[in-house]
PDB file of N, CA and C in Angstrom:
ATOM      1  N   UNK A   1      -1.465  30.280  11.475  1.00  0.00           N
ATOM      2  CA  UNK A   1      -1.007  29.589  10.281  1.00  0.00           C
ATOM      3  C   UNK A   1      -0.547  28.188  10.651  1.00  0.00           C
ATOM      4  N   UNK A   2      -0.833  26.991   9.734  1.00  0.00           N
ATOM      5  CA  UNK A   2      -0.476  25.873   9.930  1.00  0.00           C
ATOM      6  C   UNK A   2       0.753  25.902   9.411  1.00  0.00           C
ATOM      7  N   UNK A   3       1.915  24.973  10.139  1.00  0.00           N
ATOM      8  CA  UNK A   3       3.074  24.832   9.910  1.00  0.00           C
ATOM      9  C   UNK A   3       3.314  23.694   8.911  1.00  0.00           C
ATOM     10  N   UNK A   4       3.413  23.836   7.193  1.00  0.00           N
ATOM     11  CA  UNK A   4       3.634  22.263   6.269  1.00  0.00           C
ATOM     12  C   UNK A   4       4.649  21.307   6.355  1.00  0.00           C
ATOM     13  N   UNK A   5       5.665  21.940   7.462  1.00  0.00           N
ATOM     14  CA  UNK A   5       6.561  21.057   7.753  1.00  0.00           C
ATOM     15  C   UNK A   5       6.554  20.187   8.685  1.00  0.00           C
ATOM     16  N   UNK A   6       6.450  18.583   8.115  1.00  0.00           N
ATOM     17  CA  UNK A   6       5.878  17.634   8.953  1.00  0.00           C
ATOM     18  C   UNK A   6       7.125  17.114  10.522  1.00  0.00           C
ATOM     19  N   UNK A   7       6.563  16.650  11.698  1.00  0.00           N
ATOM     20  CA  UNK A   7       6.949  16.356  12.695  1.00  0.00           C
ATOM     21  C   UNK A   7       8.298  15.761  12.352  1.00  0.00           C
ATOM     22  N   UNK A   8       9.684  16.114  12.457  1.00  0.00           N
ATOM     23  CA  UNK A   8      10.513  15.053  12.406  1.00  0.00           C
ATOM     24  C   UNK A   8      10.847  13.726  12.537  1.00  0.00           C
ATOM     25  N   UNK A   9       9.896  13.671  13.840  1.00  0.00           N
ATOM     26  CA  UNK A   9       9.880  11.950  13.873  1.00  0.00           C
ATOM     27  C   UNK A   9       8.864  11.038  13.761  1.00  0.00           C
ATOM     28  N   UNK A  10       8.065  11.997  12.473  1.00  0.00           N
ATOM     29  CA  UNK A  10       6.559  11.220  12.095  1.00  0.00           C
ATOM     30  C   UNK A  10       7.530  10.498  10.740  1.00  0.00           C
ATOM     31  N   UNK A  11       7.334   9.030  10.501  1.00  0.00           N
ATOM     32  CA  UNK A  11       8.100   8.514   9.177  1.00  0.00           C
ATOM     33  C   UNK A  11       6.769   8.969   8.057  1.00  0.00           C
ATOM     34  N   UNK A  12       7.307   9.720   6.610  1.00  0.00           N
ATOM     35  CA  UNK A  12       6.330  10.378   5.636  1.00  0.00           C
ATOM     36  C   UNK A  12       7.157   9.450   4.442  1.00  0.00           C
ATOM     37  N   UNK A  13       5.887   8.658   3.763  1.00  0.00           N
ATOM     38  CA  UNK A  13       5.957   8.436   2.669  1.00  0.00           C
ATOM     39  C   UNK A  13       4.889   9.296   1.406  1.00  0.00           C
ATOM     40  N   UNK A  14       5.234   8.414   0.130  1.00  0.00           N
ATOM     41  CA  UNK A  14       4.193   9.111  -0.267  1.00  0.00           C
ATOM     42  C   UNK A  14       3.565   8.026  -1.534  1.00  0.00           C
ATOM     43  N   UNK A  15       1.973   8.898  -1.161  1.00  0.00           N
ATOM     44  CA  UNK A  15       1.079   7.659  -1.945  1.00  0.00           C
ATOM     45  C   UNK A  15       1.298   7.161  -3.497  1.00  0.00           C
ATOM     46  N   UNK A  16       1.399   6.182  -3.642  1.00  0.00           N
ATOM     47  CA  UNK A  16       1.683   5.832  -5.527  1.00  0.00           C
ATOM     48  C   UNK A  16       0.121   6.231  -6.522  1.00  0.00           C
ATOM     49  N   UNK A  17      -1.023   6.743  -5.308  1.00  0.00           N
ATOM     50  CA  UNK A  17      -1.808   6.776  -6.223  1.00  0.00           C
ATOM     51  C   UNK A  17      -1.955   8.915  -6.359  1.00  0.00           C
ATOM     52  N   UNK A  18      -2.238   8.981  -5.343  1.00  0.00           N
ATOM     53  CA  UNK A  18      -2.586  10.301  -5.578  1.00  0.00           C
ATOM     54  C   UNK A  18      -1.062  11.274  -5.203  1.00  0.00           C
ATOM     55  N   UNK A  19      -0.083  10.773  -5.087  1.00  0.00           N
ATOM     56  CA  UNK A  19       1.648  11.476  -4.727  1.00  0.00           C
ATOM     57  C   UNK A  19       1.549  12.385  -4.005  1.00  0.00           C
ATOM     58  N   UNK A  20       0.952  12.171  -3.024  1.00  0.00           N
ATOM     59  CA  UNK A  20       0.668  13.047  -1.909  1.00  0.00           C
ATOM     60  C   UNK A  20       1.683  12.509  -0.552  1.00  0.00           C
ATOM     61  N   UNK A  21       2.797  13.508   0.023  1.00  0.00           N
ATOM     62  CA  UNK A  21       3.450  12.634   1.532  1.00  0.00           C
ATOM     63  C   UNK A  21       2.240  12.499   2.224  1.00  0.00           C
ATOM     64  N   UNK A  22       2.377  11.628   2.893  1.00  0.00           N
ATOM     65  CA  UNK A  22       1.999  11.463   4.176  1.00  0.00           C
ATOM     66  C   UNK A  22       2.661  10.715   5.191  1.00  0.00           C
ATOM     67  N   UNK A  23       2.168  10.591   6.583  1.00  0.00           N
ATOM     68  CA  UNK A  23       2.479   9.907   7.681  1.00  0.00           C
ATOM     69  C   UNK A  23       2.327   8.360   7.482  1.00  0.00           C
ATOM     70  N   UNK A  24       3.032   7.551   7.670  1.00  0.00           N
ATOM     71  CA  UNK A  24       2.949   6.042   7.548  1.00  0.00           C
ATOM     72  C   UNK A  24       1.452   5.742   8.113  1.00  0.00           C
ATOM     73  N   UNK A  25       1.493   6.668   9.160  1.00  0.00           N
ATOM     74  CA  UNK A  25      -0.216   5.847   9.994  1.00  0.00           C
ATOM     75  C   UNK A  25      -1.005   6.257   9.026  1.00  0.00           C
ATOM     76  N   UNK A  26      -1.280   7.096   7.914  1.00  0.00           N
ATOM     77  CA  UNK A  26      -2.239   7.322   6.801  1.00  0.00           C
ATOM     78  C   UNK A  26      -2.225   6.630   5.716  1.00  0.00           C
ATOM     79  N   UNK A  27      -1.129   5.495   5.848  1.00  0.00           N
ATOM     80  CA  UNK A  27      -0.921   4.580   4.735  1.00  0.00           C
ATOM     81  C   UNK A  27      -0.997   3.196   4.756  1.00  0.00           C
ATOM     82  N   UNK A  28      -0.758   2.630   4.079  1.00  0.00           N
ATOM     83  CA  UNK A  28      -1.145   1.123   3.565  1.00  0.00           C
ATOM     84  C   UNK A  28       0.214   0.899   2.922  1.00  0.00           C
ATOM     85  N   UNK A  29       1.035  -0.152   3.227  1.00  0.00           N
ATOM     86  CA  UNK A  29       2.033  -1.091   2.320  1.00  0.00           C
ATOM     87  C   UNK A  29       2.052  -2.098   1.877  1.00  0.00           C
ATOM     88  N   UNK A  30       2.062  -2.080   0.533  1.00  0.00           N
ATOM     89  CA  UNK A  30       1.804  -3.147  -0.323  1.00  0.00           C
ATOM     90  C   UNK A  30       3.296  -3.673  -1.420  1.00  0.00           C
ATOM     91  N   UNK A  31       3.160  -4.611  -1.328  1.00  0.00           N
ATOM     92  CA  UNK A  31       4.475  -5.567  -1.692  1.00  0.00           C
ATOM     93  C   UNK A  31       4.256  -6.756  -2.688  1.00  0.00           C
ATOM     94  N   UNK A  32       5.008  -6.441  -3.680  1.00  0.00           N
ATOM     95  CA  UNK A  32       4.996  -7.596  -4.620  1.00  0.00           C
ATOM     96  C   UNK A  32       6.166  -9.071  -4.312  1.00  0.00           C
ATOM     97  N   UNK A  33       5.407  -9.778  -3.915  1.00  0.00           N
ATOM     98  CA  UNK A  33       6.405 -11.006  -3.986  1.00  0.00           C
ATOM     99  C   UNK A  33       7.303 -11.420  -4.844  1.00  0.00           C
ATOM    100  N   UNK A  34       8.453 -12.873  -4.536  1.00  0.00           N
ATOM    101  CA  UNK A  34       9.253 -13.333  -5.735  1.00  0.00           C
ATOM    102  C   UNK A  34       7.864 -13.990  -6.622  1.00  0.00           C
ATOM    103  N   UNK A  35       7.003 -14.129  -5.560  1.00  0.00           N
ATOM    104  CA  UNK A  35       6.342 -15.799  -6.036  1.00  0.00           C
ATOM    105  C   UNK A  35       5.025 -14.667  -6.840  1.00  0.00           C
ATOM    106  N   UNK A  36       5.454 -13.650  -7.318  1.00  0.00           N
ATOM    107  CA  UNK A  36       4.174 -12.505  -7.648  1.00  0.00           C
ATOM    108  C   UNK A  36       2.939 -12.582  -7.279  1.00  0.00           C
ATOM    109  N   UNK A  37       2.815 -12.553  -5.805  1.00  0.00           N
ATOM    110  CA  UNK A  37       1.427 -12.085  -5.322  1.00  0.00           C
ATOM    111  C   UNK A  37       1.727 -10.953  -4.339  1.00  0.00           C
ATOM    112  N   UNK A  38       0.908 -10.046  -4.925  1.00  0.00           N
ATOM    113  CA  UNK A  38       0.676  -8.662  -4.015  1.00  0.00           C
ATOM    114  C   UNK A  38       0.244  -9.317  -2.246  1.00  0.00           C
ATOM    115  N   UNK A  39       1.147  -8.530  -1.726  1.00  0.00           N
ATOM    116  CA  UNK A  39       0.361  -8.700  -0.274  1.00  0.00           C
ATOM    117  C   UNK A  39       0.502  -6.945   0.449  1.00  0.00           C
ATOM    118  N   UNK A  40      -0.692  -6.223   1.070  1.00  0.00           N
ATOM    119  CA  UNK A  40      -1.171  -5.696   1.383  1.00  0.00           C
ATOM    120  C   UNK A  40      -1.270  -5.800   3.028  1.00  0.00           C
ATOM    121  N   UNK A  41      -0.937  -4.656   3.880  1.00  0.00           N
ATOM    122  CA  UNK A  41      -1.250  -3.818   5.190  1.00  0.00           C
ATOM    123  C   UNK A  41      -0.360  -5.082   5.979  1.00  0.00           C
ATOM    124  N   UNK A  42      -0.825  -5.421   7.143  1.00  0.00           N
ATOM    125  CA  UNK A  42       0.237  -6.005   8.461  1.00  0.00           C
ATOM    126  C   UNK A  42       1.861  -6.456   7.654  1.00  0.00           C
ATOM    127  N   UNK A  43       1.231  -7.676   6.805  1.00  0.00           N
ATOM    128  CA  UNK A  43       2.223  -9.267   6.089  1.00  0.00           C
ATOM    129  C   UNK A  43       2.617  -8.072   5.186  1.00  0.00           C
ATOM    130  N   UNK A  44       2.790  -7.346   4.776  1.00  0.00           N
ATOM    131  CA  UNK A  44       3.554  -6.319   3.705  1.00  0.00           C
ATOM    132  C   UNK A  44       4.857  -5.484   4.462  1.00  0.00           C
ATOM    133  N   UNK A  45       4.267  -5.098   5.901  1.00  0.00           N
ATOM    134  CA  UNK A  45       5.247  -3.510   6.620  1.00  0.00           C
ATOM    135  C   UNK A  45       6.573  -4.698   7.156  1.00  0.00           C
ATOM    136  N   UNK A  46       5.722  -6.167   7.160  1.00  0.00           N
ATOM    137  CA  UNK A  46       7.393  -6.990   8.172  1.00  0.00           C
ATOM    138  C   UNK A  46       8.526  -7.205   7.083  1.00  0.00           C
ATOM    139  N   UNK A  47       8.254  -7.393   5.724  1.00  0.00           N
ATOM    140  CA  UNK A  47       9.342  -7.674   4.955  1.00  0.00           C
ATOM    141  C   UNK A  47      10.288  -6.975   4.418  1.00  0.00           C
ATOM    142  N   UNK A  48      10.987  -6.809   4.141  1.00  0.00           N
ATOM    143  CA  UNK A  48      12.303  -6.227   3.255  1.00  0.00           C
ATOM    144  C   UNK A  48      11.855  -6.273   1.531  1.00  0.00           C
ATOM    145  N   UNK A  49      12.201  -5.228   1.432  1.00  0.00           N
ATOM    146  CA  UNK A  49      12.028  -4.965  -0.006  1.00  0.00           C
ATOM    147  C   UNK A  49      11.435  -4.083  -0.402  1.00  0.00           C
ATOM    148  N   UNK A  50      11.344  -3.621  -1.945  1.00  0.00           N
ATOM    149  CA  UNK A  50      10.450  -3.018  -1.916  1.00  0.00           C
ATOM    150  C   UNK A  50       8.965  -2.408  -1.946  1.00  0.00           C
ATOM    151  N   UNK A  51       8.507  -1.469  -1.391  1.00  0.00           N
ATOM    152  CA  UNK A  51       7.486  -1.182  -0.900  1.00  0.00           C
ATOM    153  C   UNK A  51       6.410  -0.163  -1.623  1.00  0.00           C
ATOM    154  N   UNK A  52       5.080  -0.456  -1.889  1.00  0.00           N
ATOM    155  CA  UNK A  52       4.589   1.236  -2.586  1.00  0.00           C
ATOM    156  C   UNK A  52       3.324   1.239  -1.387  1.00  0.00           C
ATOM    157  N   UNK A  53       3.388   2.590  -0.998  1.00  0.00           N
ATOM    158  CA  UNK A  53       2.720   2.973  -0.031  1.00  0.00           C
ATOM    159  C   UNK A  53       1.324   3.665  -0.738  1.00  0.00           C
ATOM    160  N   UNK A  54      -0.475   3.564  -0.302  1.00  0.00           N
ATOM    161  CA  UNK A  54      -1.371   3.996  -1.010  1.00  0.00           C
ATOM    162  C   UNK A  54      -1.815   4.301   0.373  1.00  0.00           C
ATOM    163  N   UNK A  55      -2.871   5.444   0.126  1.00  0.00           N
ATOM    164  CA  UNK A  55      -3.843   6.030   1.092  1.00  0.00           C
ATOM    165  C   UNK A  55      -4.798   5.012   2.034  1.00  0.00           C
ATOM    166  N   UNK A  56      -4.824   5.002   2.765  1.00  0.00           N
ATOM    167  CA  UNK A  56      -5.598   4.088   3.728  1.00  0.00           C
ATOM    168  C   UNK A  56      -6.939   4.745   3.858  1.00  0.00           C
ATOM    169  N   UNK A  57      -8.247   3.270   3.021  1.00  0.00           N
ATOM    170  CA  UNK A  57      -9.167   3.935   2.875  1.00  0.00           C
ATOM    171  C   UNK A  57     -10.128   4.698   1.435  1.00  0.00           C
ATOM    172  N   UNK A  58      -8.828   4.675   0.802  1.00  0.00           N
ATOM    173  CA  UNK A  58      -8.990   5.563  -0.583  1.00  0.00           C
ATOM    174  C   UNK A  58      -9.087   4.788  -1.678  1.00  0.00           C
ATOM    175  N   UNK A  59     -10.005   4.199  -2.165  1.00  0.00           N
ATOM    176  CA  UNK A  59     -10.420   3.206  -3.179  1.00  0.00           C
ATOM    177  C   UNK A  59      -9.988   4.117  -4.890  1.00  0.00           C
ATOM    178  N   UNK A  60     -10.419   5.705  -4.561  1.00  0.00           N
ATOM    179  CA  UNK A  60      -9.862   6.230  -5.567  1.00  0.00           C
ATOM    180  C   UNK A  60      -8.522   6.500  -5.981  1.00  0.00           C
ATOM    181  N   UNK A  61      -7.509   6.346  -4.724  1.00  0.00           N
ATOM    182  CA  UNK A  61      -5.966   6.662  -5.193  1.00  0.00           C
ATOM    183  C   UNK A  61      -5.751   5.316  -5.699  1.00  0.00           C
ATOM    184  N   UNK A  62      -6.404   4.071  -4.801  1.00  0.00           N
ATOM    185  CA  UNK A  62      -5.889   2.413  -5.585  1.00  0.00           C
ATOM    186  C   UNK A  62      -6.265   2.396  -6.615  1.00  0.00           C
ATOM    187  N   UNK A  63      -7.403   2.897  -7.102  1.00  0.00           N
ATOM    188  CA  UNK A  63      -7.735   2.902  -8.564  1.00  0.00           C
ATOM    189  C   UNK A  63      -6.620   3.591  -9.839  1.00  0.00           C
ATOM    190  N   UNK A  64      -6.049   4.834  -9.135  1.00  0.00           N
ATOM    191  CA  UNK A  64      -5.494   5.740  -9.967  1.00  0.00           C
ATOM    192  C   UNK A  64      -4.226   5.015  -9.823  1.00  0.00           C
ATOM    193  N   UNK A  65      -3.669   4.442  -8.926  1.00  0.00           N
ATOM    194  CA  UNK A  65      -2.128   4.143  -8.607  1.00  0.00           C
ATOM    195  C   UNK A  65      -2.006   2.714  -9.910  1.00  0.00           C
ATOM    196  N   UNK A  66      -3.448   1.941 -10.024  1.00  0.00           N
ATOM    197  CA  UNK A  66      -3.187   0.537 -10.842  1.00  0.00           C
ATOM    198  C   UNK A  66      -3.475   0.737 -12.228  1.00  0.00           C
ATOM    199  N   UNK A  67      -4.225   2.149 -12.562  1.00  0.00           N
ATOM    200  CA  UNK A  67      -4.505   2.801 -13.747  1.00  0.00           C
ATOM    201  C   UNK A  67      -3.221   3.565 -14.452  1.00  0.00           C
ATOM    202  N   UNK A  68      -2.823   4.237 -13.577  1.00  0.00           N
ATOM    203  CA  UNK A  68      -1.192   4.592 -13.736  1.00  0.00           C
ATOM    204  C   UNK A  68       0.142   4.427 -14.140  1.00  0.00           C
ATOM    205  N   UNK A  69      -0.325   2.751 -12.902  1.00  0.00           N
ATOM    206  CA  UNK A  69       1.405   2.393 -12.767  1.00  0.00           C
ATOM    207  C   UNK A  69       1.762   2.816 -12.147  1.00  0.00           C
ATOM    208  N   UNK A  70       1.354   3.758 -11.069  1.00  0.00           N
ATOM    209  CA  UNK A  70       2.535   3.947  -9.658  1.00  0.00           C
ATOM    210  C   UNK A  70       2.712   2.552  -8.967  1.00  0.00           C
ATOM    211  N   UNK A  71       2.128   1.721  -8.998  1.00  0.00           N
ATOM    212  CA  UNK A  71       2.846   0.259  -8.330  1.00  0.00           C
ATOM    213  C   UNK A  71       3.864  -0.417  -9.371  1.00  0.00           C
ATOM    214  N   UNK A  72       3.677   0.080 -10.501  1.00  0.00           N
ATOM    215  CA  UNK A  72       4.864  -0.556 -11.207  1.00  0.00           C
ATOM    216  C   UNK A  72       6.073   0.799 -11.162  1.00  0.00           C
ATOM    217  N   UNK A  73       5.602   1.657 -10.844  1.00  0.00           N
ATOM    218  CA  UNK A  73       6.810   2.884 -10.617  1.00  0.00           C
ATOM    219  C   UNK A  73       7.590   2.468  -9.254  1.00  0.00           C
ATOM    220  N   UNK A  74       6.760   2.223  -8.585  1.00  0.00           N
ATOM    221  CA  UNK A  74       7.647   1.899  -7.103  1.00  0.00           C
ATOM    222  C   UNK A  74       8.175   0.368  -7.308  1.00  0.00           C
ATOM    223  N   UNK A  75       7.358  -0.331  -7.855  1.00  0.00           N
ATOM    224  CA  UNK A  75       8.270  -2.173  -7.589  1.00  0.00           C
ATOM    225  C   UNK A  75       9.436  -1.985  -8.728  1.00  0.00           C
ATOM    226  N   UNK A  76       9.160  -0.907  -9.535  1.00  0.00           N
ATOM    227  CA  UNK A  76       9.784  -1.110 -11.090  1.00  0.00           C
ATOM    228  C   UNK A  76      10.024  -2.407 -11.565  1.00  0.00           C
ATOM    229  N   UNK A  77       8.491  -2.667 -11.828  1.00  0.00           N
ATOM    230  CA  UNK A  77       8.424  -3.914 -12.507  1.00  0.00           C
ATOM    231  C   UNK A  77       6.803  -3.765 -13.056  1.00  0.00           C
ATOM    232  N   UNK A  78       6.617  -4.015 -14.158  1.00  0.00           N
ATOM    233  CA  UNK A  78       5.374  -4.417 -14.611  1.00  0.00           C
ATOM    234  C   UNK A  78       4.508  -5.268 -13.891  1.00  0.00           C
ATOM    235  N   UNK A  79       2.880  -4.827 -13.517  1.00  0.00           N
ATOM    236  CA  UNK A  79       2.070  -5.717 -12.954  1.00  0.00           C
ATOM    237  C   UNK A  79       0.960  -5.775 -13.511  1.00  0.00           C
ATOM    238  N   UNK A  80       0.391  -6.845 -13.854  1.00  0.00           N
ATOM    239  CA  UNK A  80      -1.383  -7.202 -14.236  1.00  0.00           C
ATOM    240  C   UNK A  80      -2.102  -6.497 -13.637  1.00  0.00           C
ATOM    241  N   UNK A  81      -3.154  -5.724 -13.811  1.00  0.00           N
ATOM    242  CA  UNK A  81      -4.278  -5.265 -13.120  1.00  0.00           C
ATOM    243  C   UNK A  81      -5.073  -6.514 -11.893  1.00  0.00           C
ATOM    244  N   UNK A  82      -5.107  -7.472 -12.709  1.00  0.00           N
ATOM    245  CA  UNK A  82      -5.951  -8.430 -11.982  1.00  0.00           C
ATOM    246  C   UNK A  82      -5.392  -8.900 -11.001  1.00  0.00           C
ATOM    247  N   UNK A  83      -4.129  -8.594 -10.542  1.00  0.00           N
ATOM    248  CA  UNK A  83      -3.741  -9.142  -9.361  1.00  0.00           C
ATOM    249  C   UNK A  83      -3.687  -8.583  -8.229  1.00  0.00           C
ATOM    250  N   UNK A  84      -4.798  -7.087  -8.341  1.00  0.00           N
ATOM    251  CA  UNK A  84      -4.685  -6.241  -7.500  1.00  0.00           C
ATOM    252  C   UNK A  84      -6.181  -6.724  -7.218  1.00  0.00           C
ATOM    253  N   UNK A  85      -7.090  -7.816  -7.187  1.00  0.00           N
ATOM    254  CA  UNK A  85      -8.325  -8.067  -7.104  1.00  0.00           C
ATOM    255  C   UNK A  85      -8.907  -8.114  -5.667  1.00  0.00           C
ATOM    256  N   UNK A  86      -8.093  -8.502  -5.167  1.00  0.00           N
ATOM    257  CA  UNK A  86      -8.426  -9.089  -3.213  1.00  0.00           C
ATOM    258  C   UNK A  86      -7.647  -7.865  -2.360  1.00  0.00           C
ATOM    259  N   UNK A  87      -6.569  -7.097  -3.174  1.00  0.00           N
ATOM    260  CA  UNK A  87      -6.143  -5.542  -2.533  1.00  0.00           C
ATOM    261  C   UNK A  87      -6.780  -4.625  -2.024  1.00  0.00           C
ATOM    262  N   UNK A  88      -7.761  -4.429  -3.244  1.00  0.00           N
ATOM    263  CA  UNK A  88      -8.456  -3.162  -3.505  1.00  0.00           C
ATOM    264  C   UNK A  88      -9.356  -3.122  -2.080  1.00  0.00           C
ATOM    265  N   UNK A  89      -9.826  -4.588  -1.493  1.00  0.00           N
ATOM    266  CA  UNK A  89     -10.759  -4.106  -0.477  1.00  0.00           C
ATOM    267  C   UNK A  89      -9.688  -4.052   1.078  1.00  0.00           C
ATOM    268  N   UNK A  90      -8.805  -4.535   0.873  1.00  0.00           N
ATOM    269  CA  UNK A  90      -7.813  -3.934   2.258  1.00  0.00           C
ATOM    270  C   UNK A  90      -7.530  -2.926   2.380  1.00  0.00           C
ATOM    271  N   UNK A  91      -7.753  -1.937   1.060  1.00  0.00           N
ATOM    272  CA  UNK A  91      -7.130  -0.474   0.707  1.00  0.00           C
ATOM    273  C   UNK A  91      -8.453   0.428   1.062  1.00  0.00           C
ATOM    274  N   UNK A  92      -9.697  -0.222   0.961  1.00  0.00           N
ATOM    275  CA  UNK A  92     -11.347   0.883   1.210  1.00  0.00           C
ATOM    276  C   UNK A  92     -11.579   0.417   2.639  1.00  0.00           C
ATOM    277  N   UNK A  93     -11.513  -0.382   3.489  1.00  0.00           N
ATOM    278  CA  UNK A  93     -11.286  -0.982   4.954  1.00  0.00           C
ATOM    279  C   UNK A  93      -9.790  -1.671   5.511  1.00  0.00           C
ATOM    280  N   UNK A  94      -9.291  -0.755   5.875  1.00  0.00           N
ATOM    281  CA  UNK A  94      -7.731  -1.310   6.795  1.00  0.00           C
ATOM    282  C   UNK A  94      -7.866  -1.649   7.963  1.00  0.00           C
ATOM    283  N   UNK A  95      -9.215  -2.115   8.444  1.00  0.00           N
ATOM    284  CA  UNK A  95      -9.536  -2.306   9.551  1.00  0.00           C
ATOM    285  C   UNK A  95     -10.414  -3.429   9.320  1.00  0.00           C
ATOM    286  N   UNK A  96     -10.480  -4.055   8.263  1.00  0.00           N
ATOM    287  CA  UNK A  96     -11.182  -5.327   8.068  1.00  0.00           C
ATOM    288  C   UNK A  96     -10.188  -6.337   7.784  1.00  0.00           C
ATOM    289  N   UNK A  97      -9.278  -6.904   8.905  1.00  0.00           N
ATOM    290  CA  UNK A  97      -8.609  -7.716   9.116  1.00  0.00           C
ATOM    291  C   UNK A  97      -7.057  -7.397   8.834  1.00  0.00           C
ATOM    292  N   UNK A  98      -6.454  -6.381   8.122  1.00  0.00           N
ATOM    293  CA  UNK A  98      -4.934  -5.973   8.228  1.00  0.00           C
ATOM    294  C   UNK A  98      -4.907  -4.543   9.043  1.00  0.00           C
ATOM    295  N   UNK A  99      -4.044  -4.324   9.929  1.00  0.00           N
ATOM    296  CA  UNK A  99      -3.936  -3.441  10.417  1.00  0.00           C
ATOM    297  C   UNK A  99      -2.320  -2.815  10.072  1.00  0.00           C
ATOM    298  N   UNK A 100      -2.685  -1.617   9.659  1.00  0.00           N
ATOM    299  CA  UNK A 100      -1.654  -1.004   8.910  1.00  0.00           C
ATOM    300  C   UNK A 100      -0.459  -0.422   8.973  1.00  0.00           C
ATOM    301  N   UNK A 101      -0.392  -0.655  10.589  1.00  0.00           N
ATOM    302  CA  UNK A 101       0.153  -0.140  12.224  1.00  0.00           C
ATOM    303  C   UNK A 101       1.108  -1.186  11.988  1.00  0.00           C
ATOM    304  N   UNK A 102       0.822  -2.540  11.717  1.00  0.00           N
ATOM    305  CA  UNK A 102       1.497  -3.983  11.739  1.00  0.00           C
ATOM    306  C   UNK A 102       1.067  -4.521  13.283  1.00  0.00           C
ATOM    307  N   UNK A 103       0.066  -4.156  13.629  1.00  0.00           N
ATOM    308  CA  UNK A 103      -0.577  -5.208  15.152  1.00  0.00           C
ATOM    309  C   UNK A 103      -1.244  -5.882  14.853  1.00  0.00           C
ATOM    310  N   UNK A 104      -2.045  -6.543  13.395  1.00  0.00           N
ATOM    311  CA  UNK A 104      -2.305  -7.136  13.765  1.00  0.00           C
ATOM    312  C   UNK A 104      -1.827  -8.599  13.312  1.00  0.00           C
ATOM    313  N   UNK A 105      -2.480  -9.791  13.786  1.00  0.00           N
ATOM    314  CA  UNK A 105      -1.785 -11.195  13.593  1.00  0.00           C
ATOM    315  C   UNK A 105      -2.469 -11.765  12.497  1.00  0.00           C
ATOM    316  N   UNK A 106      -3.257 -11.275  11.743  1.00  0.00           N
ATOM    317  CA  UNK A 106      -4.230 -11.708  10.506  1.00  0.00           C
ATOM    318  C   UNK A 106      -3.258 -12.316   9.563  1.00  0.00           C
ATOM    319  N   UNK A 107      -3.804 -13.367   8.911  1.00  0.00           N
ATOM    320  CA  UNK A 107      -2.873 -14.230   7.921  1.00  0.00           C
ATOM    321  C   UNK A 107      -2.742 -12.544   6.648  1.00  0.00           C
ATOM    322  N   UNK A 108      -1.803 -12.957   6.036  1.00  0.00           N
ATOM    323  CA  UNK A 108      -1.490 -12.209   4.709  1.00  0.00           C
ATOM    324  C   UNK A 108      -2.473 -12.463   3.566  1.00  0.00           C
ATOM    325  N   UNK A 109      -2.573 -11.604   2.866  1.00  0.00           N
ATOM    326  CA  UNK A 109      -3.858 -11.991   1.692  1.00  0.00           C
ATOM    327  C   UNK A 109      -3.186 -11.610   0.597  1.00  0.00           C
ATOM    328  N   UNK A 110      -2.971 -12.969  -0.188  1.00  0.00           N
ATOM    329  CA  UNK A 110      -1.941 -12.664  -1.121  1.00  0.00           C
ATOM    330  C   UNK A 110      -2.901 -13.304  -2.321  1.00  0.00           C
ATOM    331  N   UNK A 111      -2.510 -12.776  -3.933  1.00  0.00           N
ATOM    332  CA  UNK A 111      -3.789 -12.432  -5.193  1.00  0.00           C
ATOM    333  C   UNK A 111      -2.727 -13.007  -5.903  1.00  0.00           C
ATOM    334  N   UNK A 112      -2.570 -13.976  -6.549  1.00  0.00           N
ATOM    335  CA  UNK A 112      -1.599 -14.439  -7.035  1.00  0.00           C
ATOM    336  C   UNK A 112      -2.001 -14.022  -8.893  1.00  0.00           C
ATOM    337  N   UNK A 113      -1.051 -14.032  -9.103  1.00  0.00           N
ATOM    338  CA  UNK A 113      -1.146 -12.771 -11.051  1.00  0.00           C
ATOM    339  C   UNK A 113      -1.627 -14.033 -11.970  1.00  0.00           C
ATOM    340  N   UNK A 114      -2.709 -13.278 -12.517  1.00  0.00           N
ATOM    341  CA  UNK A 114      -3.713 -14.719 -13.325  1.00  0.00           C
ATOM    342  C   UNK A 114      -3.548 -14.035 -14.810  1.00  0.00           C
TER     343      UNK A 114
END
């Protein structure tokens, strides 16, 4: 039998799209600015504030989380769809220039709300 109780010192969030815990390394953090642009994976895990964590990889939980409102459940704040435009592909490849770990040095890719 598998044991559902996760490692103590694995950090478990859980996704805003599909509300599933998981392990931080299975996730993506994404952050709404003062200056309201979403920034997504490395430039998201260094800042303070708050945070909504989505599946790394999973184009369908980002879909469901911006269809939803779990990013406005976690920022508790209302957000445009369209400013999730340049997200969506850091969220289907986390390995195409943000690394989700926070190693890597890639500028931030920030979608400013149109």
């Amino acid at each position: 039998a598998v044991d559902p109780t996760p490692d103590p010192r694995t950090s478990v969030r859980t996704c805003v799209g599909c509300r599933q815990p998981k392990a931080v390394s299975e996730l993506i953090r994404c952050r709404l600015d003062a200056d309201r642009c979403v920034r997504a994976g490395a430039s998201a895990r260094r800042v303070h504030g708050r945070g909504a964590w989505i599946c790394a990889g999973s184009a369908t939980c980002f879909d469901v989380a911006v269809s939803r409102g779990g990013f406005a459940r976690a920022w508790r704040e209302r957000v445009e769809p369209a400013a999730f435009a340049g997200v969506r592909d850091i969220i289907e490849d986390p390995s195409g220039g943000c690394d989700n770990r926070g190693s890597s040095v890639s500028p931030a890719l920030a979608v400013t709300k149109g």
